[in-house]
Structures are given as C-alpha cells and as structure tokens.
PDB file of N, CA and C in Angstrom:
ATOM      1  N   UNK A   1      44.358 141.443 158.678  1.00  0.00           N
ATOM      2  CA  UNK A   1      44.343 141.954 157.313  1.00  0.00           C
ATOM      3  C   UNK A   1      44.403 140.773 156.356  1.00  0.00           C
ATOM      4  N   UNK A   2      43.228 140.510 155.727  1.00  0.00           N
ATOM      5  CA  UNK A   2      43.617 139.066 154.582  1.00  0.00           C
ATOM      6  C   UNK A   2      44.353 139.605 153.310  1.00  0.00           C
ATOM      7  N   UNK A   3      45.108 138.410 152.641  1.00  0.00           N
ATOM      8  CA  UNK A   3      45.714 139.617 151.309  1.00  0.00           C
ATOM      9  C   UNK A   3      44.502 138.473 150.136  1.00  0.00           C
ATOM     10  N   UNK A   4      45.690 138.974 148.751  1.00  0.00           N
ATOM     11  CA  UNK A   4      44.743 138.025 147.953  1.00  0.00           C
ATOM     12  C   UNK A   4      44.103 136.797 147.864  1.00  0.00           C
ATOM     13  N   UNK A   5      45.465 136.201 148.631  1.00  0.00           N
ATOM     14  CA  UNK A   5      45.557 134.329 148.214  1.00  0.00           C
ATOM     15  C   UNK A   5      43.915 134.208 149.245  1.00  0.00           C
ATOM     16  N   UNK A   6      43.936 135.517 150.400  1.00  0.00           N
ATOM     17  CA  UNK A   6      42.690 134.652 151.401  1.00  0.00           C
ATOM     18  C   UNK A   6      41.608 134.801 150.918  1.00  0.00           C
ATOM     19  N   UNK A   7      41.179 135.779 149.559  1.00  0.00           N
ATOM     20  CA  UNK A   7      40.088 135.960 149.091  1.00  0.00           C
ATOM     21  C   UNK A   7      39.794 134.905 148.067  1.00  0.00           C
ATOM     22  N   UNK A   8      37.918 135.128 147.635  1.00  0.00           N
ATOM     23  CA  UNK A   8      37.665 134.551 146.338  1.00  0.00           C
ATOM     24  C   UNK A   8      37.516 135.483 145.161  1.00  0.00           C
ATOM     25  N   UNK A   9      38.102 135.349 144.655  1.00  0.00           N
ATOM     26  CA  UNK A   9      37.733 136.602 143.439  1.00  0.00           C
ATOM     27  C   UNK A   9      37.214 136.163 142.583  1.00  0.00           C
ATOM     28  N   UNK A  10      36.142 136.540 141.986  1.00  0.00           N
ATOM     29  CA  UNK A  10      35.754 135.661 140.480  1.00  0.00           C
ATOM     30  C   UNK A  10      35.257 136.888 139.176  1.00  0.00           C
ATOM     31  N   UNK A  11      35.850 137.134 138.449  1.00  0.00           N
ATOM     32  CA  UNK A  11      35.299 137.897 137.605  1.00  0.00           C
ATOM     33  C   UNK A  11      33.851 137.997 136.702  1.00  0.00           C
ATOM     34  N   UNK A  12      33.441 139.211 137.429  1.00  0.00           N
ATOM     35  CA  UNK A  12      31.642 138.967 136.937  1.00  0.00           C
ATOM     36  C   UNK A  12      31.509 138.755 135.241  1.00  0.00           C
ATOM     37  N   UNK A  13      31.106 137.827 134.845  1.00  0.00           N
ATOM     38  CA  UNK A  13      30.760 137.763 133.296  1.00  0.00           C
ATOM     39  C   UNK A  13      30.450 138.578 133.100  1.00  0.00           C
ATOM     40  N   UNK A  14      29.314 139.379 133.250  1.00  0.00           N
ATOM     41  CA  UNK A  14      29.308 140.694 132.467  1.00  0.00           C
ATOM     42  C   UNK A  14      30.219 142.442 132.211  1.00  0.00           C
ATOM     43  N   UNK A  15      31.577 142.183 133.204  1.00  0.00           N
ATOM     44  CA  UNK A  15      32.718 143.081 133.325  1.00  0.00           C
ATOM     45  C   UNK A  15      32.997 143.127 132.041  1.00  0.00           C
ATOM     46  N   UNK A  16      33.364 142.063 131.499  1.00  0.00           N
ATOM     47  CA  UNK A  16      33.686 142.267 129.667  1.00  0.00           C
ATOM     48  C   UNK A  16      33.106 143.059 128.648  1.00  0.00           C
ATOM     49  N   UNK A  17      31.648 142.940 129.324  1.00  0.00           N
ATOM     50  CA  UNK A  17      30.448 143.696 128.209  1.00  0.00           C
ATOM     51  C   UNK A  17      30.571 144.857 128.477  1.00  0.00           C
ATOM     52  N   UNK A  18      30.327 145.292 130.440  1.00  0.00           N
ATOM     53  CA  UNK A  18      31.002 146.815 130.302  1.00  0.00           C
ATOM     54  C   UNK A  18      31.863 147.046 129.484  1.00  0.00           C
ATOM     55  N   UNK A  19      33.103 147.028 129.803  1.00  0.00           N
ATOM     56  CA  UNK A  19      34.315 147.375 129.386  1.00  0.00           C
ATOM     57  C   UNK A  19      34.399 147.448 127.517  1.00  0.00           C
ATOM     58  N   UNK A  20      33.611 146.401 127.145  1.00  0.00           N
ATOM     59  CA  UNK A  20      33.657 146.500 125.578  1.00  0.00           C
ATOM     60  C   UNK A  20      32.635 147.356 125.220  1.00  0.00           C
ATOM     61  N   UNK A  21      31.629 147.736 125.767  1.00  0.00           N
ATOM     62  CA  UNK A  21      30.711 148.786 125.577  1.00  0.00           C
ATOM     63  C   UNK A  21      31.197 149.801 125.650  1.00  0.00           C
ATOM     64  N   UNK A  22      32.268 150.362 125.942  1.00  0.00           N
ATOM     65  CA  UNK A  22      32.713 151.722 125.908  1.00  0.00           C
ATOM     66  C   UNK A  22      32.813 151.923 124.478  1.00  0.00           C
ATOM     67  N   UNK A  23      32.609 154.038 124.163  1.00  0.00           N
ATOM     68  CA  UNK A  23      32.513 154.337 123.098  1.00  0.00           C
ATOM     69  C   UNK A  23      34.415 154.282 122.421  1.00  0.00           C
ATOM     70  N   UNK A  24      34.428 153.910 121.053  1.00  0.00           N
ATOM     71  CA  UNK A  24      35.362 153.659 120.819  1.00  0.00           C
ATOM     72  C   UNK A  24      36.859 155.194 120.515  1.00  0.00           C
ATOM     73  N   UNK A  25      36.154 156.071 120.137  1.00  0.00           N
ATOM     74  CA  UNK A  25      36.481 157.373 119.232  1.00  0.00           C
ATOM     75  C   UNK A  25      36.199 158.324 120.424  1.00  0.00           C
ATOM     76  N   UNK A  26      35.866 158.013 121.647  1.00  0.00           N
ATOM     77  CA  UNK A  26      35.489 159.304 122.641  1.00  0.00           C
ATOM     78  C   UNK A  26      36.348 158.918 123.690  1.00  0.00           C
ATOM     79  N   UNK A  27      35.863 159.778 125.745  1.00  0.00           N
ATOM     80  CA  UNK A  27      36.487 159.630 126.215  1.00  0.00           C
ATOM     81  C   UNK A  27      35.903 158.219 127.373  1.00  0.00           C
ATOM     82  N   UNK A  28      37.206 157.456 127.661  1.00  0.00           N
ATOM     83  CA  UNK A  28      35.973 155.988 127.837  1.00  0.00           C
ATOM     84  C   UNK A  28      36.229 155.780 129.315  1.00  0.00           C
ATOM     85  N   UNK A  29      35.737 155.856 130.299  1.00  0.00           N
ATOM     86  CA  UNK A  29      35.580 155.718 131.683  1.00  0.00           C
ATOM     87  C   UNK A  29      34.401 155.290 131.888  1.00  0.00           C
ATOM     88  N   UNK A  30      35.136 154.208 133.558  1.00  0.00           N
ATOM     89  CA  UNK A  30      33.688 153.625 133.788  1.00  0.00           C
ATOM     90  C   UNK A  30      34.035 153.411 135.612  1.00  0.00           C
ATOM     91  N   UNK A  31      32.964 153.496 136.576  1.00  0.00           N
ATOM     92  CA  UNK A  31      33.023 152.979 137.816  1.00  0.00           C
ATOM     93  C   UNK A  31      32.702 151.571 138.053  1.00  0.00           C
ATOM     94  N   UNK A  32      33.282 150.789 138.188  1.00  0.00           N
ATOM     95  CA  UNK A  32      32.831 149.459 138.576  1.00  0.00           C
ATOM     96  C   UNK A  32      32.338 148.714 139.713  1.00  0.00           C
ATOM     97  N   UNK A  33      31.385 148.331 140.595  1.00  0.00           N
ATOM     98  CA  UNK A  33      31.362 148.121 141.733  1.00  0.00           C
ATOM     99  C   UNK A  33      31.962 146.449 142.004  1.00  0.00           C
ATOM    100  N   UNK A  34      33.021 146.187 141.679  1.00  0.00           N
ATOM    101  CA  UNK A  34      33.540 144.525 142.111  1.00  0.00           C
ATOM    102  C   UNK A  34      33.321 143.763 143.364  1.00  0.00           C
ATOM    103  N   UNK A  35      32.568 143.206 143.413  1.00  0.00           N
ATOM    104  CA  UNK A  35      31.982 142.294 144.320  1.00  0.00           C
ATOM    105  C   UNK A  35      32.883 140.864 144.625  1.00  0.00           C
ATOM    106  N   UNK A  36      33.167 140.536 145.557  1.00  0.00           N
ATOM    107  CA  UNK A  36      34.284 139.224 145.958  1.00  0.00           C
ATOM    108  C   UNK A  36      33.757 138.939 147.156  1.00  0.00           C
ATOM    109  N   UNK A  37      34.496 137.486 147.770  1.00  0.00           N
ATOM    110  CA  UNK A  37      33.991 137.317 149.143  1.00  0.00           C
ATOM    111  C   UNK A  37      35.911 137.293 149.626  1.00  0.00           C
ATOM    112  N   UNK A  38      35.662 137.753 150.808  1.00  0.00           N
ATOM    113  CA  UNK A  38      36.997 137.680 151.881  1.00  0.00           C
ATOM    114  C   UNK A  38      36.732 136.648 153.105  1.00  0.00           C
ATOM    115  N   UNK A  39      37.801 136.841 153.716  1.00  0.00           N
ATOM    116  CA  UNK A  39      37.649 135.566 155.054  1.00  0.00           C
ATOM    117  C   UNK A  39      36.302 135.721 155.359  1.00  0.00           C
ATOM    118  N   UNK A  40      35.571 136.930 155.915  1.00  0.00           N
ATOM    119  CA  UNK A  40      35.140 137.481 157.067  1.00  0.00           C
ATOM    120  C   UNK A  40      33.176 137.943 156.087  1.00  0.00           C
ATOM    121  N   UNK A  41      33.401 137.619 154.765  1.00  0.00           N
ATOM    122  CA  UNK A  41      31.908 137.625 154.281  1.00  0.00           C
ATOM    123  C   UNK A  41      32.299 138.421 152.948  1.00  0.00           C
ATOM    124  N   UNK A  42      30.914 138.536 152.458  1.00  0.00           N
ATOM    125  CA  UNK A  42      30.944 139.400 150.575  1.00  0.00           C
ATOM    126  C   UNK A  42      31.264 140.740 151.167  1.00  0.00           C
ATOM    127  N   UNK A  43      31.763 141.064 149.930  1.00  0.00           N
ATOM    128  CA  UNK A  43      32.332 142.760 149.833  1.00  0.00           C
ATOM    129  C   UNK A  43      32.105 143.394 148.760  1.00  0.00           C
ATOM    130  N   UNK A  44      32.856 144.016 148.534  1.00  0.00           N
ATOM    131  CA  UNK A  44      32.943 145.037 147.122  1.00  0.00           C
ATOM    132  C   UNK A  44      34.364 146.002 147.591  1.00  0.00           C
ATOM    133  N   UNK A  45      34.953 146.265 145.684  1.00  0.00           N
ATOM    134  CA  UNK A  45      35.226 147.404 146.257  1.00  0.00           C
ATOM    135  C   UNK A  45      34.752 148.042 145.082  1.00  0.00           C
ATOM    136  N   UNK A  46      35.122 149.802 144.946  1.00  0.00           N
ATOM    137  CA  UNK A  46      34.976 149.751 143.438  1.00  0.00           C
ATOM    138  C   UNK A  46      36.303 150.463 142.951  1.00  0.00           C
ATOM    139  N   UNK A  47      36.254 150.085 141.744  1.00  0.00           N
ATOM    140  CA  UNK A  47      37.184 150.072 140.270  1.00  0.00           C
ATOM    141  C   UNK A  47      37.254 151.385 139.949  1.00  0.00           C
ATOM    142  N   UNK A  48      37.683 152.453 139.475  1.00  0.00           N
ATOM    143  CA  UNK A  48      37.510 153.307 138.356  1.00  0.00           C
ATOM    144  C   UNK A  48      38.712 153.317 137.069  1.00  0.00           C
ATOM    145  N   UNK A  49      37.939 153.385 136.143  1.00  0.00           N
ATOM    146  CA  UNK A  49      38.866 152.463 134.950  1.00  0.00           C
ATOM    147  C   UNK A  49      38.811 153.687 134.251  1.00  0.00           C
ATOM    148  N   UNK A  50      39.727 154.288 133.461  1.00  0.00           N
ATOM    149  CA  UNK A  50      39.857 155.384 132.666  1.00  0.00           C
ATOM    150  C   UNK A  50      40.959 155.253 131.575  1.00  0.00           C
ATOM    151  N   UNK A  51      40.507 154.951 130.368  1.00  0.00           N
ATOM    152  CA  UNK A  51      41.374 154.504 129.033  1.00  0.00           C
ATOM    153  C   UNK A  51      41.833 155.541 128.043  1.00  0.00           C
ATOM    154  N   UNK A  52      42.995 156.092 128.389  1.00  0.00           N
ATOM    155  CA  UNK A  52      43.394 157.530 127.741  1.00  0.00           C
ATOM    156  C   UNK A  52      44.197 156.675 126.608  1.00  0.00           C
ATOM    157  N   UNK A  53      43.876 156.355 125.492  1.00  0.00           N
ATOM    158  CA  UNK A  53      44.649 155.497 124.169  1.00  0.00           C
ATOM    159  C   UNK A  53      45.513 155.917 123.927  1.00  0.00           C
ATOM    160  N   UNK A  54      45.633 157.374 123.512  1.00  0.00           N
ATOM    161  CA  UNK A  54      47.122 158.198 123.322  1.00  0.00           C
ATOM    162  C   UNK A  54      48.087 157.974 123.959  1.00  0.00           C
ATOM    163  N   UNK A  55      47.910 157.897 125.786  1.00  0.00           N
ATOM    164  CA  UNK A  55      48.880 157.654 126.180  1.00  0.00           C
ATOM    165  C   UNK A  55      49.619 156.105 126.334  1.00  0.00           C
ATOM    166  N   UNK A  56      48.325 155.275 126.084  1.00  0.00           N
ATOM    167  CA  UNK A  56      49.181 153.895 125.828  1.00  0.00           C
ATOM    168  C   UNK A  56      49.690 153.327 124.462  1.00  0.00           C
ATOM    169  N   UNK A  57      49.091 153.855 124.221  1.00  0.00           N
ATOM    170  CA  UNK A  57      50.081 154.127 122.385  1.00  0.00           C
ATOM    171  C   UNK A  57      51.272 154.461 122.489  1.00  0.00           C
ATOM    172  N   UNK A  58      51.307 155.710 122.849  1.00  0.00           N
ATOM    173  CA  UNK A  58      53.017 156.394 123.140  1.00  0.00           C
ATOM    174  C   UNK A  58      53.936 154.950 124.577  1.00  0.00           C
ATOM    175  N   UNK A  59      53.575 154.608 125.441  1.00  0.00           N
ATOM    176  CA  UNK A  59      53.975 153.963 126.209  1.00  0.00           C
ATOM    177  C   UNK A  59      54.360 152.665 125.342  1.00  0.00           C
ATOM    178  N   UNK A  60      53.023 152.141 124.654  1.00  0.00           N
ATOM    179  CA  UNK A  60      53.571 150.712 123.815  1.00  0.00           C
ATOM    180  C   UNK A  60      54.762 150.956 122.819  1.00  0.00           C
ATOM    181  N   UNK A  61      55.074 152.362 122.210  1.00  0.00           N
ATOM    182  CA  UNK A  61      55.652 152.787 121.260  1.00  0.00           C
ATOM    183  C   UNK A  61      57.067 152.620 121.975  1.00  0.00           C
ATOM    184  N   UNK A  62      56.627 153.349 122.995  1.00  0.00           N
ATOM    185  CA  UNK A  62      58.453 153.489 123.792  1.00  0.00           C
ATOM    186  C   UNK A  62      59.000 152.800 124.224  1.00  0.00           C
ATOM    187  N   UNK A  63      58.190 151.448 125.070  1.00  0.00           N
ATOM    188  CA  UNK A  63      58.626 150.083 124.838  1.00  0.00           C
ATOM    189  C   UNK A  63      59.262 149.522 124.158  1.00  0.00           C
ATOM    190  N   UNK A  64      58.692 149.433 122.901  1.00  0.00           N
ATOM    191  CA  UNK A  64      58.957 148.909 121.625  1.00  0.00           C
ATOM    192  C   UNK A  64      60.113 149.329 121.016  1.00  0.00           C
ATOM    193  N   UNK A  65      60.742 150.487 121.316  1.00  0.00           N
ATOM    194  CA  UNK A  65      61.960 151.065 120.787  1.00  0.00           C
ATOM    195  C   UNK A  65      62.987 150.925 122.166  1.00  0.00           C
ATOM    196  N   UNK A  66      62.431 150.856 123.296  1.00  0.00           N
ATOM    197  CA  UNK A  66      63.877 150.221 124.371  1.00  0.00           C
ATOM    198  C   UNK A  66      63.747 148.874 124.478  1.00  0.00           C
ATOM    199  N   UNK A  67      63.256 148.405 123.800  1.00  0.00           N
ATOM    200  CA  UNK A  67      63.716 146.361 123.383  1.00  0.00           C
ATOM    201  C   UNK A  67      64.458 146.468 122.099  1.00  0.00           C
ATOM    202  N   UNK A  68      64.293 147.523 120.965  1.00  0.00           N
ATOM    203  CA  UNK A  68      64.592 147.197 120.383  1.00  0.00           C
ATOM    204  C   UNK A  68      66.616 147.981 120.371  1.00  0.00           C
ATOM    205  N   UNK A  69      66.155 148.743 121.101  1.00  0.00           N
ATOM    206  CA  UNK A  69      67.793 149.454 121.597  1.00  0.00           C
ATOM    207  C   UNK A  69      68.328 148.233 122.147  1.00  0.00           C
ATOM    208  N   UNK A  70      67.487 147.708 122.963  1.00  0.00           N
ATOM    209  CA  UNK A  70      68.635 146.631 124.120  1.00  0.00           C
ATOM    210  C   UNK A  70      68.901 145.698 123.241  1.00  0.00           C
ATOM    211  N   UNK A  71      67.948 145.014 122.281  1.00  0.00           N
ATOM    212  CA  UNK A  71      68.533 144.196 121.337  1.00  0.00           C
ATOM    213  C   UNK A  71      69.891 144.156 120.057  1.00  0.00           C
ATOM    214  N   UNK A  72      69.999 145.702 120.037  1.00  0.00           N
ATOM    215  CA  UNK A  72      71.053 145.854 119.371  1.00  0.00           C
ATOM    216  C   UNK A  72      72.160 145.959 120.021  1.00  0.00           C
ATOM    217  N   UNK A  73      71.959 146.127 121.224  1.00  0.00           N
ATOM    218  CA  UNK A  73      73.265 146.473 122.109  1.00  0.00           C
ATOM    219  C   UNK A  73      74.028 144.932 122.381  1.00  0.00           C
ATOM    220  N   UNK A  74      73.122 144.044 121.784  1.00  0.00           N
ATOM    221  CA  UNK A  74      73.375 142.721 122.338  1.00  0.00           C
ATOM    222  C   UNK A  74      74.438 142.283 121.647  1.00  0.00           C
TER     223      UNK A  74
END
C-alpha cells in the first residue's frame, strides 16, 4: 500500500480554472478526474467537489464566535 510521501502529486494548472469557472449565485459541483503517478505507474482518482456556501458561512461564523468565547475566557 504506498501512502502520500510515495506518490507524485502535482496539481493540474488548469484545476483552478475549473474550480473558478463555477457559477457563482447557483448550485456549484464538479467531478474531477486527478491524475498522479504512484510507486507502481500513472493513475487517477476522481474528486467530487460540491460547494454548499451557506453552510460554510454558518461554519466560518461559528468558528469565529468559539475563538472569540475562548478569548474572553482568557
């Protein structure tokens, strides 16, 4: 079983353009096919990326208010 350190990973230049090509105001998912080489030859696997904003909004939000609890507790 190789883990990361045995692979090459290199991020395809054009992953960015996907990913920034998504529509901004709708719902934004994408399949990615990621291509790397391992010990044993090239591979792939694929990605599925699904960006629900609401919920990382609320997550960054709630963060943001248990740092700011722990900071007062200080």
């Amino acid at each position: 079983m190789s883990t990361a350190s045995e692979s090459t990973r290199e991020e395809p230049s054009h992953f960015m353009e996907v990913i920034s090509g998504l529509p901004q105001d709708d719902g934004r998912y994408v399949v990615y096919d990621y291509p790397y080489t391992e010990s044993y030859g090239d591979t792939s696997k694929l990605i599925f990326i699904l960006c629900l904003m609401e919920l990382a909004t609320t997550a960054i939000a709630n963060k943001k208010a248990k740092l700011e609890l722990f900071a007062q507790a200080e």
